[in-house]
PDB file of N, CA and C in Angstrom:
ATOM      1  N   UNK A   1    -103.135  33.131  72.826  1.00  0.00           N
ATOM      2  CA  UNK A   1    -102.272  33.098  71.659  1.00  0.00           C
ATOM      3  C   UNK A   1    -101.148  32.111  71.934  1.00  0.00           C
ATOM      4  N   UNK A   2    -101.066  31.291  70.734  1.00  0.00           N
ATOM      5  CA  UNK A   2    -100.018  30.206  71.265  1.00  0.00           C
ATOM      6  C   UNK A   2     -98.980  30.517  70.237  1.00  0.00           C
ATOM      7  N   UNK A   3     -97.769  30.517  70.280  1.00  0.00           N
ATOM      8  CA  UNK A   3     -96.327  30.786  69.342  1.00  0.00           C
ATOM      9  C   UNK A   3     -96.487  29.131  68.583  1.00  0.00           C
ATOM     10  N   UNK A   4     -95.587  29.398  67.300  1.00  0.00           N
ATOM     11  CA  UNK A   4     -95.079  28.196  66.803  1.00  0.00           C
ATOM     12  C   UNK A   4     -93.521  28.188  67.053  1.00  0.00           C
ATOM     13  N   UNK A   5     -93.242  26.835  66.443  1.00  0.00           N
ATOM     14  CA  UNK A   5     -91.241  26.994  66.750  1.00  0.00           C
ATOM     15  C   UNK A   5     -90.954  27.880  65.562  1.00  0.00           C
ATOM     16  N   UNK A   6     -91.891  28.390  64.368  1.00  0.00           N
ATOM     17  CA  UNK A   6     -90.858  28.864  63.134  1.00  0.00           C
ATOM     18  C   UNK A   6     -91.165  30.200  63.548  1.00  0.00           C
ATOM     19  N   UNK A   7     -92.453  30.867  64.289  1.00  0.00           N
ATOM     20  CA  UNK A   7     -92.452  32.271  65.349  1.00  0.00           C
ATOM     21  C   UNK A   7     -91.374  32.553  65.948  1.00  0.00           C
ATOM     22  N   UNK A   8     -91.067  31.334  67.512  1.00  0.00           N
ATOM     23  CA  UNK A   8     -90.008  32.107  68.085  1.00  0.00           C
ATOM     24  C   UNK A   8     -88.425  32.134  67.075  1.00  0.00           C
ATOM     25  N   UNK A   9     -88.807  31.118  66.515  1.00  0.00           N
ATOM     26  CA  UNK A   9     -86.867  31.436  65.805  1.00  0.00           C
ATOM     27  C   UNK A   9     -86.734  32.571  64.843  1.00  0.00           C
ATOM     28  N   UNK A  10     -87.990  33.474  64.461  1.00  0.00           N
ATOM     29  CA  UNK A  10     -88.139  34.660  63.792  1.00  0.00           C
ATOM     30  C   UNK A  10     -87.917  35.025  65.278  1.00  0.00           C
ATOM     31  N   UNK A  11     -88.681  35.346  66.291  1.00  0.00           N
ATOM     32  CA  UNK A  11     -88.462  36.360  67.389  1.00  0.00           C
ATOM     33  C   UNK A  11     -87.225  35.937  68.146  1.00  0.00           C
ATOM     34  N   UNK A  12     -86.170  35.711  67.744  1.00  0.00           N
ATOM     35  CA  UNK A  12     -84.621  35.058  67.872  1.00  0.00           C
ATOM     36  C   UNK A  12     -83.987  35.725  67.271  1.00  0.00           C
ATOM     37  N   UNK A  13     -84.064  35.300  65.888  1.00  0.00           N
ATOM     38  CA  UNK A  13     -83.472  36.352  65.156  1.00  0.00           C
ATOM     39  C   UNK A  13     -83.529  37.849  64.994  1.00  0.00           C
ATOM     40  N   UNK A  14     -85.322  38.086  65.385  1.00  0.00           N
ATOM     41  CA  UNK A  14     -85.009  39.721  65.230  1.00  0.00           C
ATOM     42  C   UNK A  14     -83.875  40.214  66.560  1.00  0.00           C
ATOM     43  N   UNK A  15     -84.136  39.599  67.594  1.00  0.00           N
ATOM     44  CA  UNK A  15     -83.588  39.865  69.234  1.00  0.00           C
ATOM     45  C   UNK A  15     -82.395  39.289  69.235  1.00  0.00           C
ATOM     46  N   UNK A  16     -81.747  39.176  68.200  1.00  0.00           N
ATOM     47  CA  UNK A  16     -80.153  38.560  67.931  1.00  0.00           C
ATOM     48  C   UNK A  16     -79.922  37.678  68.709  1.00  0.00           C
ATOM     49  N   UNK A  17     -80.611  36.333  69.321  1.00  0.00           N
ATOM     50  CA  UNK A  17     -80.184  35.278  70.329  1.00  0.00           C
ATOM     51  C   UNK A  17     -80.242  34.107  69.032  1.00  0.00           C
ATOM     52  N   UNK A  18     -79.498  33.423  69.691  1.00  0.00           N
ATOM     53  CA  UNK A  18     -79.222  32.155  69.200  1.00  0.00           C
ATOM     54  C   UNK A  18     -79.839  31.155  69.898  1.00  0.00           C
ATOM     55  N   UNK A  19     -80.997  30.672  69.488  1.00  0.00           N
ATOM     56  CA  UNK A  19     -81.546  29.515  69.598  1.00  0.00           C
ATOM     57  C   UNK A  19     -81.253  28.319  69.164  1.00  0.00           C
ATOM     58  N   UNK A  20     -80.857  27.173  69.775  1.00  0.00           N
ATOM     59  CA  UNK A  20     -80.781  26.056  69.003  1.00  0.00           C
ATOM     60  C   UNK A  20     -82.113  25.018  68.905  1.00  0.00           C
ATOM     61  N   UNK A  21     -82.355  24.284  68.077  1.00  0.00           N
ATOM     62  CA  UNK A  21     -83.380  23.604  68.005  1.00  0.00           C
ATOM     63  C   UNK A  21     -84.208  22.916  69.083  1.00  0.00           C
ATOM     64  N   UNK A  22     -82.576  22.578  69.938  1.00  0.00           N
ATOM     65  CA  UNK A  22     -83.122  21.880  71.479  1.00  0.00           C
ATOM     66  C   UNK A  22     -84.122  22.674  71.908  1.00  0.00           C
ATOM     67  N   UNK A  23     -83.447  23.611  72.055  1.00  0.00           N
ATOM     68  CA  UNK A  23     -83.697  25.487  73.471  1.00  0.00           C
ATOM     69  C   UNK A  23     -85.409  25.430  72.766  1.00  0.00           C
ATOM     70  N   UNK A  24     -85.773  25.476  71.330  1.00  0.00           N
ATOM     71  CA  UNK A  24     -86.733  25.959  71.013  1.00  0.00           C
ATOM     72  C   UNK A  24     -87.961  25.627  71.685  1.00  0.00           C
ATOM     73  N   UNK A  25     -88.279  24.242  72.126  1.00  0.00           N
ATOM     74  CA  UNK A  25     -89.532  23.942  72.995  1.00  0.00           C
ATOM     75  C   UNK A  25     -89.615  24.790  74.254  1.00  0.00           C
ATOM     76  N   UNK A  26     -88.740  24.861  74.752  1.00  0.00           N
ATOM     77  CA  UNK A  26     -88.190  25.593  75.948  1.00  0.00           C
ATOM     78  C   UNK A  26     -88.706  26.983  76.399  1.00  0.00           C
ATOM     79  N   UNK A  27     -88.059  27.355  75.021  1.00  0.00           N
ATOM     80  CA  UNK A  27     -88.206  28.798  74.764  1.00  0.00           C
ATOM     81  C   UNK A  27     -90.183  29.028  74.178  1.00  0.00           C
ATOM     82  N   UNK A  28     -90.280  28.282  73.866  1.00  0.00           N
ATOM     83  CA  UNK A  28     -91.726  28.204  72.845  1.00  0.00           C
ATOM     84  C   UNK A  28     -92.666  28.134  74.349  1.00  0.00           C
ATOM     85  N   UNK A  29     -92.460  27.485  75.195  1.00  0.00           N
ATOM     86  CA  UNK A  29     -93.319  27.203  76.336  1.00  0.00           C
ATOM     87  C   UNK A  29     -93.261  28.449  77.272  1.00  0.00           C
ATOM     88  N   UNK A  30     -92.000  29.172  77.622  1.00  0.00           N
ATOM     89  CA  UNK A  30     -91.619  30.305  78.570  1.00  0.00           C
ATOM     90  C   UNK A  30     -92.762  31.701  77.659  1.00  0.00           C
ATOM     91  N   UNK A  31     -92.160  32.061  76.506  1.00  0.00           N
ATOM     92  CA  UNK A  31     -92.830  32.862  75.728  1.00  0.00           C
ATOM     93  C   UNK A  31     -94.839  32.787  75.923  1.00  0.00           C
ATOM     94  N   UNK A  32     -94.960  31.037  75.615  1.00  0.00           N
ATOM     95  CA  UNK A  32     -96.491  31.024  75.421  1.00  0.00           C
ATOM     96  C   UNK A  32     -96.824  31.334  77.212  1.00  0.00           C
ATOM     97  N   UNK A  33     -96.389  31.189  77.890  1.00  0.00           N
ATOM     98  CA  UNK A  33     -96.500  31.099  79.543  1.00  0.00           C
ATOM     99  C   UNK A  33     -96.566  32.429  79.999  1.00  0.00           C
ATOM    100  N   UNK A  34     -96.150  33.583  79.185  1.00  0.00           N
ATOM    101  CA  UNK A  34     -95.719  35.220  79.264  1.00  0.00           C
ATOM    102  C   UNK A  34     -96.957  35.871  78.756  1.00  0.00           C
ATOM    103  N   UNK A  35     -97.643  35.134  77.392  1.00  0.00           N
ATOM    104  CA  UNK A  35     -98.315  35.575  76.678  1.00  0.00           C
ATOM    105  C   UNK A  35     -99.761  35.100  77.319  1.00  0.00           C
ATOM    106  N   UNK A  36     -99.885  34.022  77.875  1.00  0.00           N
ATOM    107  CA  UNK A  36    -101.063  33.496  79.014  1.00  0.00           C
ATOM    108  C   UNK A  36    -101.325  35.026  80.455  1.00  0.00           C
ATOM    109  N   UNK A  37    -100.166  35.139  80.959  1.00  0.00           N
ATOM    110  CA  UNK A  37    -100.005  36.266  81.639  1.00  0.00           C
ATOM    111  C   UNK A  37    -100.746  37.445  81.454  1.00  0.00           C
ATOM    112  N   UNK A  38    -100.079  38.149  80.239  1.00  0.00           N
ATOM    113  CA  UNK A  38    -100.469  39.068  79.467  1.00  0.00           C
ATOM    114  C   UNK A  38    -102.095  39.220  79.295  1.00  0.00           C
ATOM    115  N   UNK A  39    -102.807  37.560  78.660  1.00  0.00           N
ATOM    116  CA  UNK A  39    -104.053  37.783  78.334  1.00  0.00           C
ATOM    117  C   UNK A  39    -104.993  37.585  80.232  1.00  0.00           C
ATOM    118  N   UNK A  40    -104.200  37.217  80.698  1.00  0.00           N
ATOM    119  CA  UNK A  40    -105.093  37.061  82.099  1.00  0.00           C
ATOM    120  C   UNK A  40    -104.870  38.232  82.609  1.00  0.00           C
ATOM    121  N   UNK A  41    -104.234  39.286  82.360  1.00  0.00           N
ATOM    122  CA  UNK A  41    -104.115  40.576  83.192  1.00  0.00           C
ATOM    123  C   UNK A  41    -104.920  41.248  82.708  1.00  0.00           C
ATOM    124  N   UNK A  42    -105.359  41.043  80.869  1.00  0.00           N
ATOM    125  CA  UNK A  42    -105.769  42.154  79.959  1.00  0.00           C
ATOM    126  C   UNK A  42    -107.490  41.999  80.767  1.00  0.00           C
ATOM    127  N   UNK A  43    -107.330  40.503  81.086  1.00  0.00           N
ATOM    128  CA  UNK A  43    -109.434  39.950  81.303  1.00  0.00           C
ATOM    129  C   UNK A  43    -109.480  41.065  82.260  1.00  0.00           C
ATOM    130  N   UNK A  44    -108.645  41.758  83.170  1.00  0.00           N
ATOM    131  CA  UNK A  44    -108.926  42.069  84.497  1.00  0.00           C
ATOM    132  C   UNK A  44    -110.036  43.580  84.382  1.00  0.00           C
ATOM    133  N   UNK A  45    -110.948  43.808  85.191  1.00  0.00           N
ATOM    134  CA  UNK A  45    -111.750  45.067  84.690  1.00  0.00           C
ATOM    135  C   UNK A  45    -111.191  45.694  85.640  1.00  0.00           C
ATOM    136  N   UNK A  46    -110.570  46.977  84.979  1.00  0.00           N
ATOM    137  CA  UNK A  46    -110.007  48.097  85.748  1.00  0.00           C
ATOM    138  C   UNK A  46    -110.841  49.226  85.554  1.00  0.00           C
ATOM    139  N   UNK A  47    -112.263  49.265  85.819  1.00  0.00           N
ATOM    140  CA  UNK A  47    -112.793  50.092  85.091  1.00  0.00           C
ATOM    141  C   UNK A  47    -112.836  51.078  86.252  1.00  0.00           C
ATOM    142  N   UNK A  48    -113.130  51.245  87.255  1.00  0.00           N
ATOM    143  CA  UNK A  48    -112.862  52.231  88.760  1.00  0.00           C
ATOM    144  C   UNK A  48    -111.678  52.275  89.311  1.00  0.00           C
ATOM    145  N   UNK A  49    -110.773  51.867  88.540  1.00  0.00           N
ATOM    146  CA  UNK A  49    -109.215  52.114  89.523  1.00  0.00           C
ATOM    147  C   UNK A  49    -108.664  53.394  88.746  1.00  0.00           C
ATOM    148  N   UNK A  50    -108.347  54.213  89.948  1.00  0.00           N
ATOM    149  CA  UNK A  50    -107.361  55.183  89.298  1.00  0.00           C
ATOM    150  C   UNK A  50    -106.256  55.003  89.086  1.00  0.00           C
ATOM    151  N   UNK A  51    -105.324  55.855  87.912  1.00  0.00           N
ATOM    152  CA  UNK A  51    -104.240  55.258  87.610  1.00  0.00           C
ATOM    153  C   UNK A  51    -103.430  56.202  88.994  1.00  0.00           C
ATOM    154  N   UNK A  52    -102.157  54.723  88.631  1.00  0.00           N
ATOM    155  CA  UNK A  52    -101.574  55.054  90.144  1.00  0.00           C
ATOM    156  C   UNK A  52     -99.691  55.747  89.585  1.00  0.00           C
ATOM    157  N   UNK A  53     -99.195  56.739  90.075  1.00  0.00           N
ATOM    158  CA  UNK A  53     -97.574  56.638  89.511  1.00  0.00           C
ATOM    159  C   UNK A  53     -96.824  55.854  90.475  1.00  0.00           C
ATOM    160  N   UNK A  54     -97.440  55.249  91.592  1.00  0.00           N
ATOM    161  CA  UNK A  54     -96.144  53.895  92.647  1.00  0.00           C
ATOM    162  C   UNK A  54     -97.240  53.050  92.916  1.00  0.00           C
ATOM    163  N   UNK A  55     -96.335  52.233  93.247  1.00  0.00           N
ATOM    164  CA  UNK A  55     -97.577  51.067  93.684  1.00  0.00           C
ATOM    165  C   UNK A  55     -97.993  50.958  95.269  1.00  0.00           C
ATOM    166  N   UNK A  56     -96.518  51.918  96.045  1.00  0.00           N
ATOM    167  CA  UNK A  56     -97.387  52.222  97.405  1.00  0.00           C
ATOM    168  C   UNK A  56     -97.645  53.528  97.398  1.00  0.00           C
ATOM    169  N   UNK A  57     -98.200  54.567  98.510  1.00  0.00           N
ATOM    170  CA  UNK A  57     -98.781  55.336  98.652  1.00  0.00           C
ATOM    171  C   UNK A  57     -97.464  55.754  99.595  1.00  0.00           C
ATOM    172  N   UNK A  58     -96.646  56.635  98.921  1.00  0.00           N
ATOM    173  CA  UNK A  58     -95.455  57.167  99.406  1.00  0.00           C
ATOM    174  C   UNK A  58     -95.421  58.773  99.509  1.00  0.00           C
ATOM    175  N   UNK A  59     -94.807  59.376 100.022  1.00  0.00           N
ATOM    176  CA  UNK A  59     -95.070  61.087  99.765  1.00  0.00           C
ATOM    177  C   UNK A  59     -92.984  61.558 100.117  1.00  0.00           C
ATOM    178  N   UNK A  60     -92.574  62.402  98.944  1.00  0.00           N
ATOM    179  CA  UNK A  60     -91.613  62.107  99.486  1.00  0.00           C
ATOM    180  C   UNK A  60     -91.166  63.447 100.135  1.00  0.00           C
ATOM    181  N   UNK A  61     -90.136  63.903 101.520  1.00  0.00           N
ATOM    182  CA  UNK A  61     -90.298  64.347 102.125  1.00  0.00           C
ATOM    183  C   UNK A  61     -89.355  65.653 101.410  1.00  0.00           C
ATOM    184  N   UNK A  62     -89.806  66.581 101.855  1.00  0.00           N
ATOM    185  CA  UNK A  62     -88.988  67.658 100.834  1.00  0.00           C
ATOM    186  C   UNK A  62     -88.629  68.908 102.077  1.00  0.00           C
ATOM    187  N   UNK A  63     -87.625  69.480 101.564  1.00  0.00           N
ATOM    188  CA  UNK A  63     -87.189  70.608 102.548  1.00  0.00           C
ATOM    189  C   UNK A  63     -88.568  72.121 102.097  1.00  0.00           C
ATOM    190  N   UNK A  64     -88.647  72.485 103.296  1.00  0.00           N
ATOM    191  CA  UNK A  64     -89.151  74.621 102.714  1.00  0.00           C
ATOM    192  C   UNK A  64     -88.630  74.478 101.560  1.00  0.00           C
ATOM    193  N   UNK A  65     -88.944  75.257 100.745  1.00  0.00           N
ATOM    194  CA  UNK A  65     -88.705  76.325  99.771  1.00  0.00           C
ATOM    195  C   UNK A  65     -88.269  77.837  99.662  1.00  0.00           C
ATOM    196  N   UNK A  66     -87.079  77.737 100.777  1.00  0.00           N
ATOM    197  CA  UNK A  66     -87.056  79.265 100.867  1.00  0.00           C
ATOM    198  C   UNK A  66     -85.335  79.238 100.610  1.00  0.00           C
ATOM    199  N   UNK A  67     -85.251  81.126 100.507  1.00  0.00           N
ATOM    200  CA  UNK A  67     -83.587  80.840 100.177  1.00  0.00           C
ATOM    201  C   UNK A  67     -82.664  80.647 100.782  1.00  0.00           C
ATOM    202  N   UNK A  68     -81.733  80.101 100.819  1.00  0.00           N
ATOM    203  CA  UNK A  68     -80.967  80.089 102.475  1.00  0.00           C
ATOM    204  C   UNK A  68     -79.508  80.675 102.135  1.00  0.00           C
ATOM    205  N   UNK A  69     -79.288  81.384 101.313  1.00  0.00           N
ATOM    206  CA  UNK A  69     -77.623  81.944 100.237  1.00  0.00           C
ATOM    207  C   UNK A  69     -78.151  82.995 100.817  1.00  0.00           C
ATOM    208  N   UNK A  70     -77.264  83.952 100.860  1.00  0.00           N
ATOM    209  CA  UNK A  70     -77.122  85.345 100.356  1.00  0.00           C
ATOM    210  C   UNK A  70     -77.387  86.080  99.016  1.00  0.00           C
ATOM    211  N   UNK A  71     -77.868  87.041  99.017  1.00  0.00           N
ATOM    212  CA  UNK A  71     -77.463  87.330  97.078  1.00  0.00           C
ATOM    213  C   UNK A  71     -76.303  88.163  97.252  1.00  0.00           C
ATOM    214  N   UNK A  72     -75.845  87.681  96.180  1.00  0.00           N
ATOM    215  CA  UNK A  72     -74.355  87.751  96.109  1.00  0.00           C
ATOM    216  C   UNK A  72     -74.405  88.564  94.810  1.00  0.00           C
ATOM    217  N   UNK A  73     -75.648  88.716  94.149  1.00  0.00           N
ATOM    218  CA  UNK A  73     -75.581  88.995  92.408  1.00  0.00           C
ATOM    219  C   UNK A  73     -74.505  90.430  92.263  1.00  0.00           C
ATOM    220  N   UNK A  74     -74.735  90.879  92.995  1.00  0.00           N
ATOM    221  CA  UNK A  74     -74.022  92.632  92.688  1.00  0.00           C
ATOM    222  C   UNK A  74     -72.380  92.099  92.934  1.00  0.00           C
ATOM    223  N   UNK A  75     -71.979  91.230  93.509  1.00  0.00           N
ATOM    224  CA  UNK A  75     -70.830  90.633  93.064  1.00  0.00           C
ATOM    225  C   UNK A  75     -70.343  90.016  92.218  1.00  0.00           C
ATOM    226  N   UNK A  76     -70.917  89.384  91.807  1.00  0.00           N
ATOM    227  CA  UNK A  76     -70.837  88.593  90.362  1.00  0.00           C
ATOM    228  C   UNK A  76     -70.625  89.068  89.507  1.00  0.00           C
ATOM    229  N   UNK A  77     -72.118  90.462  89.364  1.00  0.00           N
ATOM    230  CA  UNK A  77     -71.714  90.913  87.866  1.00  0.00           C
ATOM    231  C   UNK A  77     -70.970  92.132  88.374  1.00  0.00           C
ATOM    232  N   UNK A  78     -70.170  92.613  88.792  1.00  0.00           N
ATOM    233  CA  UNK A  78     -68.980  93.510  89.428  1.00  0.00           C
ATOM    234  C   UNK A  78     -68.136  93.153  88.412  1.00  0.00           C
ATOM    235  N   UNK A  79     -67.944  91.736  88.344  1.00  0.00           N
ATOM    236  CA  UNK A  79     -66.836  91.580  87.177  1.00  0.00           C
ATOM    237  C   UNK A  79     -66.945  91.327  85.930  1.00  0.00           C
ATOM    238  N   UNK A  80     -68.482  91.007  85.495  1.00  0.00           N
ATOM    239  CA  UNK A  80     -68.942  90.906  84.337  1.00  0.00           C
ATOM    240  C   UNK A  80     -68.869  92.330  83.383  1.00  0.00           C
ATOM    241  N   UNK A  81     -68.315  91.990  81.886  1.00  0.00           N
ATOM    242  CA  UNK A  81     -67.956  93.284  81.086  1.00  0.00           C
ATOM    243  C   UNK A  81     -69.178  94.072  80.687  1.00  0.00           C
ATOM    244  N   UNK A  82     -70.143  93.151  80.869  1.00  0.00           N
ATOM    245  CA  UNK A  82     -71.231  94.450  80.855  1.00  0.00           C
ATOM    246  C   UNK A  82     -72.654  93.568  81.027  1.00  0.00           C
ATOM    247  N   UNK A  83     -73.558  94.481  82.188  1.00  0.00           N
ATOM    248  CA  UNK A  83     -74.567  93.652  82.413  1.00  0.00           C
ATOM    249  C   UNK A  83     -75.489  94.910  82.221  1.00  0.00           C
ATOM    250  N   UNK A  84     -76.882  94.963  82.181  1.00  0.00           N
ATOM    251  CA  UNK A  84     -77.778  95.531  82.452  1.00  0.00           C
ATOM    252  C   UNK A  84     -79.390  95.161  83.065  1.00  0.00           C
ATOM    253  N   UNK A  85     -79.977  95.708  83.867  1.00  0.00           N
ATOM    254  CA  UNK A  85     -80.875  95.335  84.737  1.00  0.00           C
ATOM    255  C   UNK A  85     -80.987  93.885  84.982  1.00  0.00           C
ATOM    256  N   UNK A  86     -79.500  93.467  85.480  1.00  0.00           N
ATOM    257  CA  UNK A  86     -79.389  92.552  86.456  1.00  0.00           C
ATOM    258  C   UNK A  86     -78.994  91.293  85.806  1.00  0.00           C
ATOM    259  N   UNK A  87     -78.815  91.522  84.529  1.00  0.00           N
ATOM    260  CA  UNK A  87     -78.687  90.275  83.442  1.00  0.00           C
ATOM    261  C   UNK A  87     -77.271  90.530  82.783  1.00  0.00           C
ATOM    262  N   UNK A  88     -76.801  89.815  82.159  1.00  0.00           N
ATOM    263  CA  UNK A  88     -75.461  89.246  81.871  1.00  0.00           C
ATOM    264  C   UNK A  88     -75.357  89.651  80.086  1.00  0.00           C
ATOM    265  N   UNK A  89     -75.208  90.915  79.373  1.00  0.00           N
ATOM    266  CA  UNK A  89     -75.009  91.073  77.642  1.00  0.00           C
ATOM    267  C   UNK A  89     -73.969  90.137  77.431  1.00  0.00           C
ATOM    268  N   UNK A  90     -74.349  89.407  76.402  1.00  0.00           N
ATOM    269  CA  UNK A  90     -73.389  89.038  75.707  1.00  0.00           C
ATOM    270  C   UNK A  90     -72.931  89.245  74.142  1.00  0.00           C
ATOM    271  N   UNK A  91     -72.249  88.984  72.963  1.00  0.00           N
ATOM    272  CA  UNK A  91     -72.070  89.450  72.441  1.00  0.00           C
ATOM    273  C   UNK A  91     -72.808  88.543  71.145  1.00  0.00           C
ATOM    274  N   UNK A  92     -73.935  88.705  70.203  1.00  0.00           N
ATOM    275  CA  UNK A  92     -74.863  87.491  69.302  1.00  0.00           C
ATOM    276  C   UNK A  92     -73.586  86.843  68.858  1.00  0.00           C
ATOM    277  N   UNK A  93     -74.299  85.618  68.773  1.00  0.00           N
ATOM    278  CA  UNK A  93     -73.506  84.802  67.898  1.00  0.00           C
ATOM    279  C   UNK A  93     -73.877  83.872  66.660  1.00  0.00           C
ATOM    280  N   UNK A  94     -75.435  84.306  66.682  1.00  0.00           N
ATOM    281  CA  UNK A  94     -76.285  83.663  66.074  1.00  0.00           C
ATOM    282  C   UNK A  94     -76.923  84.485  64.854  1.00  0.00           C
ATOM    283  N   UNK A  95     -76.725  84.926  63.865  1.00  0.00           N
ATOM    284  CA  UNK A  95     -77.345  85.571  62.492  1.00  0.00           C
ATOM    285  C   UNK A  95     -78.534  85.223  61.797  1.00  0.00           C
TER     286      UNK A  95
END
């Protein structure tokens, strides 16, 4: 796909840049050079690659999963105006 100059100065204007007439070959060649890219990646057959979420093979290192606090809960709600089986009433506020 090749751009014209009256293409990119529409894709200028939508992207609020100011092109001047000079810039336009410029710009017309970088764009068609992006869009060459684009179609040489699309030729590529990815038909056995799994999709990947990184591009290296990273694992990232994570602590246990266990608790390392105290429970403290029977303190907490000590001062709460009113809790029941371990949860926090509050008063609706929603109708």
């Amino acid at each position: 796909m090749s751009l014209t100059l009256d293409q990119v100065a529409r894709i200028a204007h939508l992207a609020r840049l100011e092109v001047t007439p000079a810039e336009s070959d410029a710009v017309r060649d970088k764009l068609n050079g992006i869009l060459a890219m684009i179609d040489e990646l699309q030729s590529i057959d990815t038909a056995g690659v799994a999709p990947m979420a990184h591009a290296q093979d990273l694992a990232q290192r994570l602590r246990d999963d266990a608790v390392s606090e105290v429970d403290r809960r029977a303190a907490y709600q000590a001062v709460a105006p009113e809790t029941e089986a371990g949860l926090y009433l509050v008063p609706k506020v929603i109708e």
